[in-house]
PDB file of N, CA and C in Angstrom:
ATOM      1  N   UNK A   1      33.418 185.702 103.109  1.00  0.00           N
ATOM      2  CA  UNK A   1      34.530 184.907 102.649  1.00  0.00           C
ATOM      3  C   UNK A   1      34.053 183.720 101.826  1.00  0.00           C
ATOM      4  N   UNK A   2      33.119 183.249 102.348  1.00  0.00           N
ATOM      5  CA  UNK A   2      32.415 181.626 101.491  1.00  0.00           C
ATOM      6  C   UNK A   2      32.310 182.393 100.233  1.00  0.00           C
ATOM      7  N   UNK A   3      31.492 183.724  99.674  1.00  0.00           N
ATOM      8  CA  UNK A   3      31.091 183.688  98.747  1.00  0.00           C
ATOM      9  C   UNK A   3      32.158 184.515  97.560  1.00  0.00           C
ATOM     10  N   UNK A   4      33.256 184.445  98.474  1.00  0.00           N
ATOM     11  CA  UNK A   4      34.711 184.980  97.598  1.00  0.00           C
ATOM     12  C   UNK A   4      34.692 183.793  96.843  1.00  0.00           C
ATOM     13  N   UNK A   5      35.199 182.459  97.728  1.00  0.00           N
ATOM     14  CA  UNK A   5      35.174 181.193  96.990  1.00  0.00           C
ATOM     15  C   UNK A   5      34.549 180.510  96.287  1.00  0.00           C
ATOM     16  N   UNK A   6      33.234 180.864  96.322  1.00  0.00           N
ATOM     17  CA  UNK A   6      32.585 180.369  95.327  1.00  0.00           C
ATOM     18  C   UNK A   6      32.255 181.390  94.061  1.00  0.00           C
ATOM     19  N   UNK A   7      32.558 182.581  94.044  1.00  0.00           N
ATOM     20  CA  UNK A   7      33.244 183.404  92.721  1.00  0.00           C
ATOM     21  C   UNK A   7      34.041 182.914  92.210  1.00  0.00           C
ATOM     22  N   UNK A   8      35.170 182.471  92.944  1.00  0.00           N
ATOM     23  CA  UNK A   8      36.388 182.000  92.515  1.00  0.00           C
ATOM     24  C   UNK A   8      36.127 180.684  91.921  1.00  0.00           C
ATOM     25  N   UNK A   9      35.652 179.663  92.536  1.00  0.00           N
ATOM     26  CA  UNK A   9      35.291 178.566  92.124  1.00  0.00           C
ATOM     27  C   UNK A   9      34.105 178.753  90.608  1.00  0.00           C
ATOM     28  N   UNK A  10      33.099 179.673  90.929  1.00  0.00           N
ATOM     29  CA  UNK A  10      32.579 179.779  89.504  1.00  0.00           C
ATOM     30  C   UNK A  10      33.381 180.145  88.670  1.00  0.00           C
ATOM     31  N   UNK A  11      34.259 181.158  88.683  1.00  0.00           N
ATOM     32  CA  UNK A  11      35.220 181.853  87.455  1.00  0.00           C
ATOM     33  C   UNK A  11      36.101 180.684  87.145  1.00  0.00           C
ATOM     34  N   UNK A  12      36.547 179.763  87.564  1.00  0.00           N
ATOM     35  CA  UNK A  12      37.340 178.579  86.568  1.00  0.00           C
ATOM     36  C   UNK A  12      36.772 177.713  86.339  1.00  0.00           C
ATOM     37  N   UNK A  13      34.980 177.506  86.499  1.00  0.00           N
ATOM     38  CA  UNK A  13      34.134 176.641  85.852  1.00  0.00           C
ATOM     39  C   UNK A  13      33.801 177.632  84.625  1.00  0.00           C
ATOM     40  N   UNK A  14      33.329 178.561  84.715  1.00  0.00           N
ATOM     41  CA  UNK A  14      33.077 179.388  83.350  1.00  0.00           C
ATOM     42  C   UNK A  14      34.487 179.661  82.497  1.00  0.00           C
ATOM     43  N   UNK A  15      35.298 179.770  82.943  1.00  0.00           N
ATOM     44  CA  UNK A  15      36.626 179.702  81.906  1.00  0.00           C
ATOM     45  C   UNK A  15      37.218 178.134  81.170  1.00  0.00           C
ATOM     46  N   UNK A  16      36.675 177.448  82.047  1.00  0.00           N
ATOM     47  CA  UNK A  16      37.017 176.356  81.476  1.00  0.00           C
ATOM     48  C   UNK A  16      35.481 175.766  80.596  1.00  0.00           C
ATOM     49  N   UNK A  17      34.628 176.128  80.956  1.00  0.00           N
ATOM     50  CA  UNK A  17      33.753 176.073  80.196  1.00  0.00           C
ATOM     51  C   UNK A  17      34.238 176.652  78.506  1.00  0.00           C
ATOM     52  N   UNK A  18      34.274 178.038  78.779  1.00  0.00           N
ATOM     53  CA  UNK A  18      34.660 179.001  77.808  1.00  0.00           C
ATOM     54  C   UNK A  18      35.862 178.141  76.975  1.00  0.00           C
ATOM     55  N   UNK A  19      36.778 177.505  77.626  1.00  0.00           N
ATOM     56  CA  UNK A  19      37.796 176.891  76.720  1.00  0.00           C
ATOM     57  C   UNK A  19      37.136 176.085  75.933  1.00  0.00           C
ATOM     58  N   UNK A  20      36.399 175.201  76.508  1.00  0.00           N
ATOM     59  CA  UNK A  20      35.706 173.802  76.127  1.00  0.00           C
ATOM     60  C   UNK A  20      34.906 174.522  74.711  1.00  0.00           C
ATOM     61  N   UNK A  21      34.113 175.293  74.680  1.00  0.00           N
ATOM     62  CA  UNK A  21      33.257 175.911  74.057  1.00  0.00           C
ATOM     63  C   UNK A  21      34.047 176.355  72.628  1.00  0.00           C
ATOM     64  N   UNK A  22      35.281 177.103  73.000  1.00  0.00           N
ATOM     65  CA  UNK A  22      36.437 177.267  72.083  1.00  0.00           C
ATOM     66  C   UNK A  22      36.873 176.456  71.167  1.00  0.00           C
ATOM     67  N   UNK A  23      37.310 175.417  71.825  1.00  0.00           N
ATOM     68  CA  UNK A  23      37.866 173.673  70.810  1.00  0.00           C
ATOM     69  C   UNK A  23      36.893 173.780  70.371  1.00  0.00           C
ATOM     70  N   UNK A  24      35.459 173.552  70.990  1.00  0.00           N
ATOM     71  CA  UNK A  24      34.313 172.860  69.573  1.00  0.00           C
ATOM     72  C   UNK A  24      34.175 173.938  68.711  1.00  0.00           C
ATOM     73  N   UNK A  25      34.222 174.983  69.109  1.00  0.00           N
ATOM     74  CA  UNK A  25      34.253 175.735  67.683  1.00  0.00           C
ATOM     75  C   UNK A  25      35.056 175.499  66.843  1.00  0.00           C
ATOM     76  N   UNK A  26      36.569 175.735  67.056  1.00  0.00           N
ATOM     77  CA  UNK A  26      37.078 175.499  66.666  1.00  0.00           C
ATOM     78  C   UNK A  26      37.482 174.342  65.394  1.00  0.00           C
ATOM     79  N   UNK A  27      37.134 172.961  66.136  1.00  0.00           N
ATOM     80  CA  UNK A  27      37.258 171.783  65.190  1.00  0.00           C
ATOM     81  C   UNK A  27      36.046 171.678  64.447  1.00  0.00           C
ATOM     82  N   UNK A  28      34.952 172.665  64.619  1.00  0.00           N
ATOM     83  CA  UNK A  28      34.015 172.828  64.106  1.00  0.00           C
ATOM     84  C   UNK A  28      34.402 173.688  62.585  1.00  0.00           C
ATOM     85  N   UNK A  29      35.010 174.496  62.791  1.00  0.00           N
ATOM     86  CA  UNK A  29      34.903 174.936  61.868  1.00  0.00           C
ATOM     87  C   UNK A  29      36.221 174.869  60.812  1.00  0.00           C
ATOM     88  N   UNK A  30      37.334 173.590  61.628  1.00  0.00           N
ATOM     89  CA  UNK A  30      38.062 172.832  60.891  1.00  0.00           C
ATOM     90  C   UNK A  30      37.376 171.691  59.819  1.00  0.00           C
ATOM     91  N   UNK A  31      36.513 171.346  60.574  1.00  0.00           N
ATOM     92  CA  UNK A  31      35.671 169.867  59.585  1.00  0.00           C
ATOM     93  C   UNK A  31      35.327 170.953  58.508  1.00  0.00           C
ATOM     94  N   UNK A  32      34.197 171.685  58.723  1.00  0.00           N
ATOM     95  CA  UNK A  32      33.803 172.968  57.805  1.00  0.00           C
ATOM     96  C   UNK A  32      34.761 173.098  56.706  1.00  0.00           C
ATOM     97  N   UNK A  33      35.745 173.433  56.759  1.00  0.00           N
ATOM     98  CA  UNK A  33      36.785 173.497  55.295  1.00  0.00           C
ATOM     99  C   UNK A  33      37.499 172.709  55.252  1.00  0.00           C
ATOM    100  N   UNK A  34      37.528 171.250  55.778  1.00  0.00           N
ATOM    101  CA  UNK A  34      38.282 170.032  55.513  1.00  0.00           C
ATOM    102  C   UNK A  34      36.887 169.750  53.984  1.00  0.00           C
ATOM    103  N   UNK A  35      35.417 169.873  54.852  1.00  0.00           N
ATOM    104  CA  UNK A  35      34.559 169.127  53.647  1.00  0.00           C
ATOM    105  C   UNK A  35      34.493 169.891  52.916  1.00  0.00           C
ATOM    106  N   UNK A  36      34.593 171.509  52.544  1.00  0.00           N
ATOM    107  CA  UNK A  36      34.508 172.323  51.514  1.00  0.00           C
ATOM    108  C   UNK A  36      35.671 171.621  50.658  1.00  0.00           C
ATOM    109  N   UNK A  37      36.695 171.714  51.191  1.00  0.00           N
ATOM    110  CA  UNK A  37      38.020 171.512  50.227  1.00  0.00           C
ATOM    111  C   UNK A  37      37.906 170.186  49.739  1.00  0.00           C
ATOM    112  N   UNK A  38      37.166 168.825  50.254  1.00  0.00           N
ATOM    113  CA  UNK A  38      37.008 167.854  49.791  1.00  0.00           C
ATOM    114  C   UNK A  38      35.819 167.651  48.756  1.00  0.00           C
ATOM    115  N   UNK A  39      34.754 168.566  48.426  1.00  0.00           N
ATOM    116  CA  UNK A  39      33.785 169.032  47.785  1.00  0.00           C
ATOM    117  C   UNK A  39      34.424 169.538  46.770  1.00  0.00           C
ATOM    118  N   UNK A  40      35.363 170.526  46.768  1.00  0.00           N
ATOM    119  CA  UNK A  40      35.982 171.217  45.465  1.00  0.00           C
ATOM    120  C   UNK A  40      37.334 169.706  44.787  1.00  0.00           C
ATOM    121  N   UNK A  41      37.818 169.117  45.949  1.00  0.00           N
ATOM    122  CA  UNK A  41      38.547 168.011  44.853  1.00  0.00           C
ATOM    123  C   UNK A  41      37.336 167.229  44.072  1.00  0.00           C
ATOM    124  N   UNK A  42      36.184 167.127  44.847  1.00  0.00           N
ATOM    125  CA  UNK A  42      35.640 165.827  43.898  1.00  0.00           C
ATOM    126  C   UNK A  42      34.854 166.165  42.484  1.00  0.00           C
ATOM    127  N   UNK A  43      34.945 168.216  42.473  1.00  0.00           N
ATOM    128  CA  UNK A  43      34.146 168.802  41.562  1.00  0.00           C
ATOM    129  C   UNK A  43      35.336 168.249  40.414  1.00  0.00           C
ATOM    130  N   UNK A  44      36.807 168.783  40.896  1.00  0.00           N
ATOM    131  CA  UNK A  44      37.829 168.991  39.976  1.00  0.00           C
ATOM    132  C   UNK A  44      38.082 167.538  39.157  1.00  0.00           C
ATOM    133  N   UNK A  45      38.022 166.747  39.964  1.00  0.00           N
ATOM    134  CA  UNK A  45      38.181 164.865  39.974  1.00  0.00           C
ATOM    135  C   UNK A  45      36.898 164.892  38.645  1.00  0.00           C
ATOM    136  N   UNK A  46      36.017 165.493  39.298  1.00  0.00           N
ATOM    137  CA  UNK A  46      34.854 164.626  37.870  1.00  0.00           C
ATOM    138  C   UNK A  46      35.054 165.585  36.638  1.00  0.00           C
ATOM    139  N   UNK A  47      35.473 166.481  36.974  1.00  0.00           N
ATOM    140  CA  UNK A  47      35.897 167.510  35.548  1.00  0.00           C
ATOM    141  C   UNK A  47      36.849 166.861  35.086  1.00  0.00           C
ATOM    142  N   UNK A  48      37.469 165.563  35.625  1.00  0.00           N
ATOM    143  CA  UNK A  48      39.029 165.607  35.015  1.00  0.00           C
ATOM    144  C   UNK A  48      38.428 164.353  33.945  1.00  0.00           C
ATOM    145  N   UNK A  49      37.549 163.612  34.724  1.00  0.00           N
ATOM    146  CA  UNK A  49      37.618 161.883  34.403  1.00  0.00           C
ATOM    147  C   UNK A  49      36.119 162.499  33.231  1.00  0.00           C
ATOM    148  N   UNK A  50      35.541 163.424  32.978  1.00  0.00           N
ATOM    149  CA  UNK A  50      34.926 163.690  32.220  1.00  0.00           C
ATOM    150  C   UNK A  50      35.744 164.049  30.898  1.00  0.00           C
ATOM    151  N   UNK A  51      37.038 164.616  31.237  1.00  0.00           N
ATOM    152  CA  UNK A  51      37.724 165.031  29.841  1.00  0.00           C
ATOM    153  C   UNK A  51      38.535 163.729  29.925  1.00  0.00           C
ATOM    154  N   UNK A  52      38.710 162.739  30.398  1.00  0.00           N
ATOM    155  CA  UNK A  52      39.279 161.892  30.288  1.00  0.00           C
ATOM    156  C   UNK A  52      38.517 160.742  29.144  1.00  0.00           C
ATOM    157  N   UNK A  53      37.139 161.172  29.922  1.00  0.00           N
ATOM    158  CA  UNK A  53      36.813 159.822  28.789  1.00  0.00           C
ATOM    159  C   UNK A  53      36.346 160.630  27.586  1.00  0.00           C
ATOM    160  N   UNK A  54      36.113 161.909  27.700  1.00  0.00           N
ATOM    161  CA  UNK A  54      36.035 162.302  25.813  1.00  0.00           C
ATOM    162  C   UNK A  54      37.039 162.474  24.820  1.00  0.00           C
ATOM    163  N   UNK A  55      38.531 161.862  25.761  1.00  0.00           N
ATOM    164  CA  UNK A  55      39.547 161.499  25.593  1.00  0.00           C
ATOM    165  C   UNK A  55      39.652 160.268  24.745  1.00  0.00           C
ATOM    166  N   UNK A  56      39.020 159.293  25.627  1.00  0.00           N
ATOM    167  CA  UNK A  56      39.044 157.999  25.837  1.00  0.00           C
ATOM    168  C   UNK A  56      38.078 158.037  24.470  1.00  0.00           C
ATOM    169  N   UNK A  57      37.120 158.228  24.162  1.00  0.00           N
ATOM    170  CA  UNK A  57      36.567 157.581  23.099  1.00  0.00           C
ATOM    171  C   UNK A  57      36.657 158.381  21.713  1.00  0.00           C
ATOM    172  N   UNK A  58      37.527 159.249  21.839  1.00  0.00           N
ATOM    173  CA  UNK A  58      38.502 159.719  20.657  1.00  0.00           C
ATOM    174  C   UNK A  58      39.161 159.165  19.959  1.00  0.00           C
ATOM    175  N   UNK A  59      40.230 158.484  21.008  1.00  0.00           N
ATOM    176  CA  UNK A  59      41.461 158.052  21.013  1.00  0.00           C
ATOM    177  C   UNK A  59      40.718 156.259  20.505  1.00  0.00           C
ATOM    178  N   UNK A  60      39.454 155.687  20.916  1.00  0.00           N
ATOM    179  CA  UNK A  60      39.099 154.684  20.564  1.00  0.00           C
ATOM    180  C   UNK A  60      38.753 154.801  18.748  1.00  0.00           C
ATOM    181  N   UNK A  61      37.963 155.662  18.913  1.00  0.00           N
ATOM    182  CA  UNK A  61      37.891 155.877  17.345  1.00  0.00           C
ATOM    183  C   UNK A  61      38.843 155.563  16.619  1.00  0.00           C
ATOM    184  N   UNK A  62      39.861 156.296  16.853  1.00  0.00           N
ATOM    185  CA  UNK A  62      41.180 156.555  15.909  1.00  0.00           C
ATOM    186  C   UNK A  62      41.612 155.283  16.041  1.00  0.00           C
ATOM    187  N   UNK A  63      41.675 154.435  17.156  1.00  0.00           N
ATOM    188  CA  UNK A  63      42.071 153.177  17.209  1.00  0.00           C
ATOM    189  C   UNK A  63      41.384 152.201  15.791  1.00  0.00           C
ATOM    190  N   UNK A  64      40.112 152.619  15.915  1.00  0.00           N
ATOM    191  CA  UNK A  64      39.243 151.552  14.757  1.00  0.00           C
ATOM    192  C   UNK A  64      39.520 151.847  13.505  1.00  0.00           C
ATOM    193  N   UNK A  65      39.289 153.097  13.810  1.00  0.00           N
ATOM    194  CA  UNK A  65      39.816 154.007  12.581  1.00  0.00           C
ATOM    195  C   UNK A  65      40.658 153.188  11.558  1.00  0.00           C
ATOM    196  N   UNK A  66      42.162 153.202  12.354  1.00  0.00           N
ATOM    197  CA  UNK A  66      43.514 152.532  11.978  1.00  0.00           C
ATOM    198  C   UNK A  66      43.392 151.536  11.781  1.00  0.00           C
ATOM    199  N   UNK A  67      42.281 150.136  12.076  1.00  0.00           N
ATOM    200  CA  UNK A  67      42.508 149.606  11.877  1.00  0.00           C
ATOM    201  C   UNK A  67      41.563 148.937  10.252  1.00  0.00           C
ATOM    202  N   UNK A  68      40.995 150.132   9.573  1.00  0.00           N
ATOM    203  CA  UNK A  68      40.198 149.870   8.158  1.00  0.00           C
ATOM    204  C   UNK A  68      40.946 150.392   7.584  1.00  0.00           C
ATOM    205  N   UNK A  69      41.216 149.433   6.543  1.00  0.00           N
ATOM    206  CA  UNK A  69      42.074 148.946   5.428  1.00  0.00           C
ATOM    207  C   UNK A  69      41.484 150.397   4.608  1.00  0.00           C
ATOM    208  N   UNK A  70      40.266 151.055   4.399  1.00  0.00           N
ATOM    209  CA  UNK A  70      39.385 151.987   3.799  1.00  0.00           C
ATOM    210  C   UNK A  70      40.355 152.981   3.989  1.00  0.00           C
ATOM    211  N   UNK A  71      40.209 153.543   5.456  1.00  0.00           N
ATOM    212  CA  UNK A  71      40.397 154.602   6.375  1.00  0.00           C
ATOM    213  C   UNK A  71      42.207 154.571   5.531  1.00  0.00           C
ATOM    214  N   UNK A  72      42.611 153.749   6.148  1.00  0.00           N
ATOM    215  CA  UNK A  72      44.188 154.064   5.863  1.00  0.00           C
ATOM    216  C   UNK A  72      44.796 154.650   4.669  1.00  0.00           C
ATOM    217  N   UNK A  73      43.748 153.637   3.778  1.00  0.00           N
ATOM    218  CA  UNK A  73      44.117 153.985   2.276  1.00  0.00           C
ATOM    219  C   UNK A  73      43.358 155.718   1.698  1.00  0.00           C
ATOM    220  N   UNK A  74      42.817 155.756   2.492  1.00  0.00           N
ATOM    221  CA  UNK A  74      42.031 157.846   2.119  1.00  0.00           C
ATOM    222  C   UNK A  74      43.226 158.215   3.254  1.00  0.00           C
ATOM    223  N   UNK A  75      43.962 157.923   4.360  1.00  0.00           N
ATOM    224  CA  UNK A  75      44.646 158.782   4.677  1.00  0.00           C
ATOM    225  C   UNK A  75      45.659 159.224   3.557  1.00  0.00           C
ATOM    226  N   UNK A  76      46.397 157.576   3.675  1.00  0.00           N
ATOM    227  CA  UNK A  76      47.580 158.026   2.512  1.00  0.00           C
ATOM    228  C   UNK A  76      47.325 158.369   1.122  1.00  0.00           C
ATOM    229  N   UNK A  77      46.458 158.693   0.666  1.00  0.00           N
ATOM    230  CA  UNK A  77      45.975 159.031  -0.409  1.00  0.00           C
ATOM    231  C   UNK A  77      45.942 160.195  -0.515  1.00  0.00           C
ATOM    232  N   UNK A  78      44.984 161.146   0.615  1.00  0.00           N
ATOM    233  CA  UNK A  78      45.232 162.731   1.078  1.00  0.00           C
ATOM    234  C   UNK A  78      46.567 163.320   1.696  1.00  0.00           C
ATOM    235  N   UNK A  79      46.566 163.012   2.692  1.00  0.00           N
ATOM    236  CA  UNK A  79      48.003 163.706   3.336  1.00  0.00           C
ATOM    237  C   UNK A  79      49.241 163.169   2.525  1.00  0.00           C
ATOM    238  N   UNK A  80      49.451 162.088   2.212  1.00  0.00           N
ATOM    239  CA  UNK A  80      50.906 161.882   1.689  1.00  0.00           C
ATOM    240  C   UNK A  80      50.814 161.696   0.432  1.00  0.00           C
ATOM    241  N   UNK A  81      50.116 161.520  -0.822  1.00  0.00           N
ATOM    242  CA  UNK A  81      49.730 161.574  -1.626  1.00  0.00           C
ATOM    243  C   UNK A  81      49.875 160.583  -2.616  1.00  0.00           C
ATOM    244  N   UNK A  82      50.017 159.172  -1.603  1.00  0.00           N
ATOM    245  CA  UNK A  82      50.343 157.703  -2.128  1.00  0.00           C
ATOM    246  C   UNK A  82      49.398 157.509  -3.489  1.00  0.00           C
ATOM    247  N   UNK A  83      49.471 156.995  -4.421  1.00  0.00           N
ATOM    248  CA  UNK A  83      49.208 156.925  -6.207  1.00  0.00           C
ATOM    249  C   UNK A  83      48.966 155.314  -5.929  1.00  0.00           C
ATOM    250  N   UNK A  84      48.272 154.708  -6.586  1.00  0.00           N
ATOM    251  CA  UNK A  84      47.919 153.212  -7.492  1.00  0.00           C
ATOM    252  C   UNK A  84      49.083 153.712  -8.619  1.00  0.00           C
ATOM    253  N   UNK A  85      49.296 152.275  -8.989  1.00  0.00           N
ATOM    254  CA  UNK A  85      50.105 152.188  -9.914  1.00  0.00           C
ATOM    255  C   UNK A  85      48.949 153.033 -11.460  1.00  0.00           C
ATOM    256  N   UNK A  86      49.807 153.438 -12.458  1.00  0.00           N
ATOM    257  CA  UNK A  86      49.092 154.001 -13.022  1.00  0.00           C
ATOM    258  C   UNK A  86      48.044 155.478 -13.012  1.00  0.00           C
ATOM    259  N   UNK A  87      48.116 155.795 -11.779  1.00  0.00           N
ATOM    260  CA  UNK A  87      47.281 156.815 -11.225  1.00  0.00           C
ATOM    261  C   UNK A  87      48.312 158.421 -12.022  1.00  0.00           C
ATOM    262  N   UNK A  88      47.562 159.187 -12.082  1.00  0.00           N
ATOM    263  CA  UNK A  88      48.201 160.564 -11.842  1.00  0.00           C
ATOM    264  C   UNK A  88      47.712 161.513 -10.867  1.00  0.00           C
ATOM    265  N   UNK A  89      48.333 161.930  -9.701  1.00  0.00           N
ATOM    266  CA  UNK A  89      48.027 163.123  -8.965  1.00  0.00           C
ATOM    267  C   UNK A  89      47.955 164.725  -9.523  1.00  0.00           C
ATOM    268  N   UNK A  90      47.059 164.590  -9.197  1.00  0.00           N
ATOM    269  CA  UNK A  90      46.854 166.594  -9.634  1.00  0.00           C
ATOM    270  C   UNK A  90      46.781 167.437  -8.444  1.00  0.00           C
ATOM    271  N   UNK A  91      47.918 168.271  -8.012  1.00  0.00           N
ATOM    272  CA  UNK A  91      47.611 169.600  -6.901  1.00  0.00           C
ATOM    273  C   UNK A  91      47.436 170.944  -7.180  1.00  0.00           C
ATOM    274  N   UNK A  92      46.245 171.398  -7.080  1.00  0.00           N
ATOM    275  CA  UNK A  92      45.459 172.256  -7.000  1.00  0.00           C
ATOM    276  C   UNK A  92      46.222 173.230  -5.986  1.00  0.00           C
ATOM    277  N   UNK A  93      46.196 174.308  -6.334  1.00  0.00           N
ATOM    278  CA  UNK A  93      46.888 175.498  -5.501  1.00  0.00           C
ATOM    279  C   UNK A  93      45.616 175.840  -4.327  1.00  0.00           C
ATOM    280  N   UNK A  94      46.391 176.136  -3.403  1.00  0.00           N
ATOM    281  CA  UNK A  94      45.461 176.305  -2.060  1.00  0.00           C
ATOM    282  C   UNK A  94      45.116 177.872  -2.128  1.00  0.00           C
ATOM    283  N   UNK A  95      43.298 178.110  -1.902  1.00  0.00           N
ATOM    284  CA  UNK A  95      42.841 179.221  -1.861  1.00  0.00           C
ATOM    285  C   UNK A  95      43.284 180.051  -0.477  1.00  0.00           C
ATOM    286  N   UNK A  96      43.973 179.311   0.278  1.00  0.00           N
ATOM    287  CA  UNK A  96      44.607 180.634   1.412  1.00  0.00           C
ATOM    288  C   UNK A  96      45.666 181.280   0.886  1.00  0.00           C
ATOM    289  N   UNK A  97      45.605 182.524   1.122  1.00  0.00           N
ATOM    290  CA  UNK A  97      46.155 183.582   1.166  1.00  0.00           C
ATOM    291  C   UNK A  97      47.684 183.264   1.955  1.00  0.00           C
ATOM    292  N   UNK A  98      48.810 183.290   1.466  1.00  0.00           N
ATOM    293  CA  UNK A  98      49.837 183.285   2.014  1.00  0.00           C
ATOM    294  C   UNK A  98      50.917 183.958   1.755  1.00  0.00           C
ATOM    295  N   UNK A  99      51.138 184.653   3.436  1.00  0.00           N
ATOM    296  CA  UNK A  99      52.178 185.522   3.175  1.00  0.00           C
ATOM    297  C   UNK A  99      53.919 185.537   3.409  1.00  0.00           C
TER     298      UNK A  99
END
């Protein structure tokens, strides 16, 4: 009879063991893809702030750009086809093919 009870008494130390053993796996292998998934935001994060700043010093250019009196005057000169007084514009037919 003693050694019924102490079967018995071992079998809910090893099951509760066994539980115990369970959780740590468990949250074990919750942290496990909490830090994977926090590894893949910080890949995505520096991919972003990388196109951000080749963004950023684009967009600075064009800033300086705009602001030479040079620059402005070859824009409107090409695209809109602003003239000096006295000037004559000549347009040349475009070698693409259009259908």
């Amino acid at each position: 009879m003693a050694k019924a009870k102490k079967r018995k008494k071992n079998r809910w130390i090893y099951l509760v063991l066994v539980g115990v053993i369970c959780l740590c796996v468990g949250s074990g292998i919750k942290e496990l893809k909490t830090t994977v998934d926090l590894k893949n935001s910080i890949e995505q994060s520096n991919t972003k702030l990388k196109e951000l700043k080749a963004k950023q010093t684009d967009l600075e250019k064009k800033k300086k750009n705009l602001l030479d009196p040079d620059y402005i005057e070859y824009i409107a000169r090409g695209k809109y086809l602003v003239t000096k007084e006295g000037e004559q514009v000549f347009k040349f037919p475009s070698t693409k093919q259009e259908d």
